[in-house]
N, C-alpha and C. Protein backbone atom coordinates (compact mmCIF):
# COMPACT_ATOMS: atom_id res chain seq x y z
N UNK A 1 47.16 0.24 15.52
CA UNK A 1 46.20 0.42 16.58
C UNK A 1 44.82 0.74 16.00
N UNK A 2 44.76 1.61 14.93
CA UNK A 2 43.42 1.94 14.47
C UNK A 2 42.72 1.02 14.32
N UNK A 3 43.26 0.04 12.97
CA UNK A 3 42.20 -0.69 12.50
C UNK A 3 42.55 -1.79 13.26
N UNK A 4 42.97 -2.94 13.39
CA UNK A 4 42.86 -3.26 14.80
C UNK A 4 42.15 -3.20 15.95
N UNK A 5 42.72 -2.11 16.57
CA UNK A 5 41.95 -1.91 17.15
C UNK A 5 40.43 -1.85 17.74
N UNK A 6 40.04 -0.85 16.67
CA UNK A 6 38.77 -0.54 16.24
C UNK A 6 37.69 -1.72 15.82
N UNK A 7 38.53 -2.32 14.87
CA UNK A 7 37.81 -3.76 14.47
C UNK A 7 37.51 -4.98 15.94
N UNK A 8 38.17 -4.87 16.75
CA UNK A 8 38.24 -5.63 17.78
C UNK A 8 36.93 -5.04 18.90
N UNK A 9 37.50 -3.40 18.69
CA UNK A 9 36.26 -2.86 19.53
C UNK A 9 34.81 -2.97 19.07
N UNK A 10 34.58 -2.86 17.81
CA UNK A 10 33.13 -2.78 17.04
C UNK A 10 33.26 -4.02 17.30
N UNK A 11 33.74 -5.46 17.03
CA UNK A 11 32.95 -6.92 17.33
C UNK A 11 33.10 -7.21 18.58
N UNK A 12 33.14 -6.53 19.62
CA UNK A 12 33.08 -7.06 20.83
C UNK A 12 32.15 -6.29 22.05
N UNK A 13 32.12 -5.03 21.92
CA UNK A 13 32.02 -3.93 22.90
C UNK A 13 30.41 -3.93 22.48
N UNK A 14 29.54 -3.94 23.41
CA UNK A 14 28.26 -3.83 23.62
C UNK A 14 27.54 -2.77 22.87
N UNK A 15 26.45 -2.51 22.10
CA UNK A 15 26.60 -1.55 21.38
C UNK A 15 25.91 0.07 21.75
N UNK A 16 25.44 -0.65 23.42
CA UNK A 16 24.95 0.84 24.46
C UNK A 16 26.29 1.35 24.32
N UNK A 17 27.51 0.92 24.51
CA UNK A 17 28.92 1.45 25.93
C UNK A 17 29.95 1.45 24.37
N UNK A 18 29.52 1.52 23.42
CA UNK A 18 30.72 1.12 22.05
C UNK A 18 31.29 2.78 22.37
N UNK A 19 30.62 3.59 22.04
CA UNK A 19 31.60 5.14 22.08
C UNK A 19 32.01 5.13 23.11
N UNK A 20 31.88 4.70 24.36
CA UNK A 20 32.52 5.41 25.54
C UNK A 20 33.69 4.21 25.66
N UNK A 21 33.66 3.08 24.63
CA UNK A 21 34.88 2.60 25.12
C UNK A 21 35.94 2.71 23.66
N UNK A 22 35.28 3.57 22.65
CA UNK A 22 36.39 4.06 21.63
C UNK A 22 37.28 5.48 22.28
N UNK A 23 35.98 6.58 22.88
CA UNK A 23 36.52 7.51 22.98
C UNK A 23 37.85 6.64 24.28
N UNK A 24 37.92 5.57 24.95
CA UNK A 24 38.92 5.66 26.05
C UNK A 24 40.03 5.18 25.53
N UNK A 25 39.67 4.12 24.42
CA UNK A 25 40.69 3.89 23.48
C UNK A 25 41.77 5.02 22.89
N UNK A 26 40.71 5.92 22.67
CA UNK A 26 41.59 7.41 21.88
C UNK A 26 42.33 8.22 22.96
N UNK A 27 41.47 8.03 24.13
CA UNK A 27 41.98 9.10 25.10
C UNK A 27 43.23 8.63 25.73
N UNK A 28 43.42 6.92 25.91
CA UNK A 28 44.97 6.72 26.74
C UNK A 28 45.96 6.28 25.81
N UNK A 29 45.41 6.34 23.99
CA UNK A 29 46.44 6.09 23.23
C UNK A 29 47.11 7.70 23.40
N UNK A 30 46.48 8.63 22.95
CA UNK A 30 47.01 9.75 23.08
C UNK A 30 47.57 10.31 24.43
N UNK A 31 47.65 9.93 25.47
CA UNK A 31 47.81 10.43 26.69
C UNK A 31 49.08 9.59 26.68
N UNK A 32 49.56 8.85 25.98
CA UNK A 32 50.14 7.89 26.15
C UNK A 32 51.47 8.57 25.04
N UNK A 33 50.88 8.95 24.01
CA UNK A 33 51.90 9.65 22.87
C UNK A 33 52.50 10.39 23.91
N UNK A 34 51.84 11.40 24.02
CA UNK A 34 52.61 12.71 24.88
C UNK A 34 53.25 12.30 25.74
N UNK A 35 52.64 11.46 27.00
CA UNK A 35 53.82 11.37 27.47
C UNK A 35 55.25 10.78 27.17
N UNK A 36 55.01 10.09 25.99
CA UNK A 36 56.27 9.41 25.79
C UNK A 36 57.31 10.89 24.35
N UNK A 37 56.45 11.48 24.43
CA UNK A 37 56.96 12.63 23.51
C UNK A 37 57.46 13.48 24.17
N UNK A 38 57.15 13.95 25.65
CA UNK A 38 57.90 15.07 26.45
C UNK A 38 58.60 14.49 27.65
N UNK A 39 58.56 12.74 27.87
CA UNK A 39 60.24 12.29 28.19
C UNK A 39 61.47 12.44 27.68
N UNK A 40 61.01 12.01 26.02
CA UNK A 40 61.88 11.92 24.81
C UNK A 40 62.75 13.37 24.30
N UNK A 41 61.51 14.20 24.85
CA UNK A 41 62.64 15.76 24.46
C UNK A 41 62.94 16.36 25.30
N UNK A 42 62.27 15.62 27.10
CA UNK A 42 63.29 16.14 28.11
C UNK A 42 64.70 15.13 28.14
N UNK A 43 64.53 14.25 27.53
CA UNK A 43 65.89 13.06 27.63
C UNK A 43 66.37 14.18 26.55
N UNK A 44 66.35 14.83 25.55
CA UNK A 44 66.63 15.13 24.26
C UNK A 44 67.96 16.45 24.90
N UNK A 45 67.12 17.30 25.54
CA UNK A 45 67.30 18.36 26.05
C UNK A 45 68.09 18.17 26.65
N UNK A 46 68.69 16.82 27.60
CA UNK A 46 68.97 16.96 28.96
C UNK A 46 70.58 16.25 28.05
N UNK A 47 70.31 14.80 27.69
CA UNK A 47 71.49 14.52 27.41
C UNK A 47 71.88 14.02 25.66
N UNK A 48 70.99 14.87 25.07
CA UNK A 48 71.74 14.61 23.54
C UNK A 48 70.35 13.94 22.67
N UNK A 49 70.37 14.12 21.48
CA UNK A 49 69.27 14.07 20.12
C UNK A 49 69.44 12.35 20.07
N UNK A 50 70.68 11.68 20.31
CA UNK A 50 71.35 10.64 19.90
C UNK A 50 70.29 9.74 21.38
N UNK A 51 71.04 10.09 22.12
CA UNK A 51 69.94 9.17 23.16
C UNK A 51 68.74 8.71 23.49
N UNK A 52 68.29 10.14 22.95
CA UNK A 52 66.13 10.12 23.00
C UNK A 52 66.17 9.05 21.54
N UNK A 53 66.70 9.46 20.73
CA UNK A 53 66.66 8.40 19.54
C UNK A 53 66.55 6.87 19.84
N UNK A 54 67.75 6.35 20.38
CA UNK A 54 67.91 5.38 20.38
C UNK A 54 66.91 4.88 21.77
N UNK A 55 66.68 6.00 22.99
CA UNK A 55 65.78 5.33 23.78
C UNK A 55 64.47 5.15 23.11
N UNK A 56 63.91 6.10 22.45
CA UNK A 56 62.70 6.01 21.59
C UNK A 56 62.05 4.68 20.61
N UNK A 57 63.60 4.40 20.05
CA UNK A 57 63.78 3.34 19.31
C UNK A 57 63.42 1.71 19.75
N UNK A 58 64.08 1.50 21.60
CA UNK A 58 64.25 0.74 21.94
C UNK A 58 62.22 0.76 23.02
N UNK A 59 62.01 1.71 22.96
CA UNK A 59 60.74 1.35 23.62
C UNK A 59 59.57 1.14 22.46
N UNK A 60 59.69 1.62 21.29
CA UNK A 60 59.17 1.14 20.22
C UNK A 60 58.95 -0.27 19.81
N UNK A 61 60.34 -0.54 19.59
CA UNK A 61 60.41 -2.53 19.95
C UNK A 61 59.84 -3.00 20.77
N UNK A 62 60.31 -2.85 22.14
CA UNK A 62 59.42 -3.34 23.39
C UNK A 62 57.61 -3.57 23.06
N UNK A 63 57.05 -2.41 22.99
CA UNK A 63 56.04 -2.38 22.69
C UNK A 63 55.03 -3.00 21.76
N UNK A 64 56.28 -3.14 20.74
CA UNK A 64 55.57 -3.86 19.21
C UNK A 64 55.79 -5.17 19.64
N UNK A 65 56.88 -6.06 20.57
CA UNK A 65 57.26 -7.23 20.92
C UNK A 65 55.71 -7.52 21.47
N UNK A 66 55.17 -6.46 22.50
CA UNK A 66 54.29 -6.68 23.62
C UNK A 66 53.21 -7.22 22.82
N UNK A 67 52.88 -6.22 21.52
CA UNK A 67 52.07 -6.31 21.09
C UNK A 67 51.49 -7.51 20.12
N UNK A 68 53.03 -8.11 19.50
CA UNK A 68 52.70 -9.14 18.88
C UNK A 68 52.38 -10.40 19.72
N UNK A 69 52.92 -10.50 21.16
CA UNK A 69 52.73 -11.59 22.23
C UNK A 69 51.10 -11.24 22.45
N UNK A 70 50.94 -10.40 22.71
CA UNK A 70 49.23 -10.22 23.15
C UNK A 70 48.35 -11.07 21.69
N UNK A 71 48.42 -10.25 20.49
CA UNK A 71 47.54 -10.94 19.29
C UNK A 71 47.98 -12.17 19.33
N UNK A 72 48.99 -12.87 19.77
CA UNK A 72 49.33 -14.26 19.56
C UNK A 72 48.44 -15.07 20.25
N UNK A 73 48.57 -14.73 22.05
CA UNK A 73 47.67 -15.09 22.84
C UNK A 73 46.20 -14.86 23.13
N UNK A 74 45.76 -14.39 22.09
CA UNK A 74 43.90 -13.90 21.80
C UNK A 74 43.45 -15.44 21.38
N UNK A 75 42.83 -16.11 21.82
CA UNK A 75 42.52 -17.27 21.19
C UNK A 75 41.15 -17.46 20.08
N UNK A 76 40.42 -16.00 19.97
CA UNK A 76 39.69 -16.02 19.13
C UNK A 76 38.52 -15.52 19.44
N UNK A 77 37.52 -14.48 18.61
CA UNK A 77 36.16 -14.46 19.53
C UNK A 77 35.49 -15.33 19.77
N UNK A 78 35.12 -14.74 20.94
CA UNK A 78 34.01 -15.83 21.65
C UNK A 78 32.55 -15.52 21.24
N UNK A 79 31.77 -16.83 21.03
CA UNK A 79 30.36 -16.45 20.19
C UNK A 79 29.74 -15.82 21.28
N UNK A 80 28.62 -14.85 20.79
CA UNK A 80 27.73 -14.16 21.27
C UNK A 80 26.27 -14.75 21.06
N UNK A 81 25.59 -14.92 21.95
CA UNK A 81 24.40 -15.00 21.65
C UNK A 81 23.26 -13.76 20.88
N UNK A 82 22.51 -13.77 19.93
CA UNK A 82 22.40 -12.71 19.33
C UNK A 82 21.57 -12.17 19.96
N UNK A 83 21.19 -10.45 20.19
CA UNK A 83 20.81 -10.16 20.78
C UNK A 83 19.35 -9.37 19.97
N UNK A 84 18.17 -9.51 20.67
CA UNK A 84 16.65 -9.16 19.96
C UNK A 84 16.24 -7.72 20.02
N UNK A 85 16.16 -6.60 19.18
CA UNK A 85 15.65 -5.32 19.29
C UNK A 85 14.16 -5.44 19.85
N UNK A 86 14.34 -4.24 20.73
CA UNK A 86 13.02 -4.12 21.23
C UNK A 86 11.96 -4.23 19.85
N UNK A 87 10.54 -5.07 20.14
CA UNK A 87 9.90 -5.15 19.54
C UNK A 87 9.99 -5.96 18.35
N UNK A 88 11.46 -6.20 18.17
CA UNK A 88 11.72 -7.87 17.25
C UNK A 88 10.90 -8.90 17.48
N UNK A 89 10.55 -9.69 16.35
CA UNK A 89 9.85 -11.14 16.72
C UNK A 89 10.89 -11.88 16.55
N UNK A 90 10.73 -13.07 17.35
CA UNK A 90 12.57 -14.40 17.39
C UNK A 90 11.67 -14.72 16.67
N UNK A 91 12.64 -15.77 16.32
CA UNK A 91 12.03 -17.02 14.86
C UNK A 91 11.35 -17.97 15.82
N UNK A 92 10.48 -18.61 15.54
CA UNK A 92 9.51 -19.92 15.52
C UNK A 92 10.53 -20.92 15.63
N UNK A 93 10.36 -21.59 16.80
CA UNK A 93 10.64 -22.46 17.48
C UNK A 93 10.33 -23.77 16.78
N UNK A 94 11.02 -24.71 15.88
CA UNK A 94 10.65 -26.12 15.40
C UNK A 94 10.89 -26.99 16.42
């Protein structure tokens, strides 16, 4: 997820809105740990070490399946037109 991630976010994400769409990146990966960390040790708690394991296990796969179908189906970046800093000169027009 990091680099990945991250790399996907820095070449794509506008560069006003780039932190506010890393920090959301960080905020529902992690919101996302926990909750799957205090199902796993109420499953743990409730019916055995052996079950949260193997459920843990099996949503791990799922996920990594999901994940390799998604990068499969990215068809590539799309060009950007480049964009001029205030007070930039564009190049001369031939």
């Amino acid at each position: 997820m990091y680099s990945g991630g991250l790399g996907l976010i820095n070449a794509n994400a506008p560069a006003d809105r780039r932190g506010g769409v890393l920090s959301a990146l960080y905020s529902v990966a992690f919101a996302m740990q926990a909750i799957i960390v205090l199902l796993l040790g109420a499953t743990a708690t409730t019916w055995g070490l052996g079950l949260a394991v193997d459920l843990g296990a099996v949503a791990i796969a799922v996920l990594s399946i999901c994940t390799i179908g998604l990068a499969l189906s990215i068809k590539g970046p799309v060009p950007r037109e480049p964009v001029l800093q205030k007070g930039a000169m564009s190049a001369p027009c031939r």
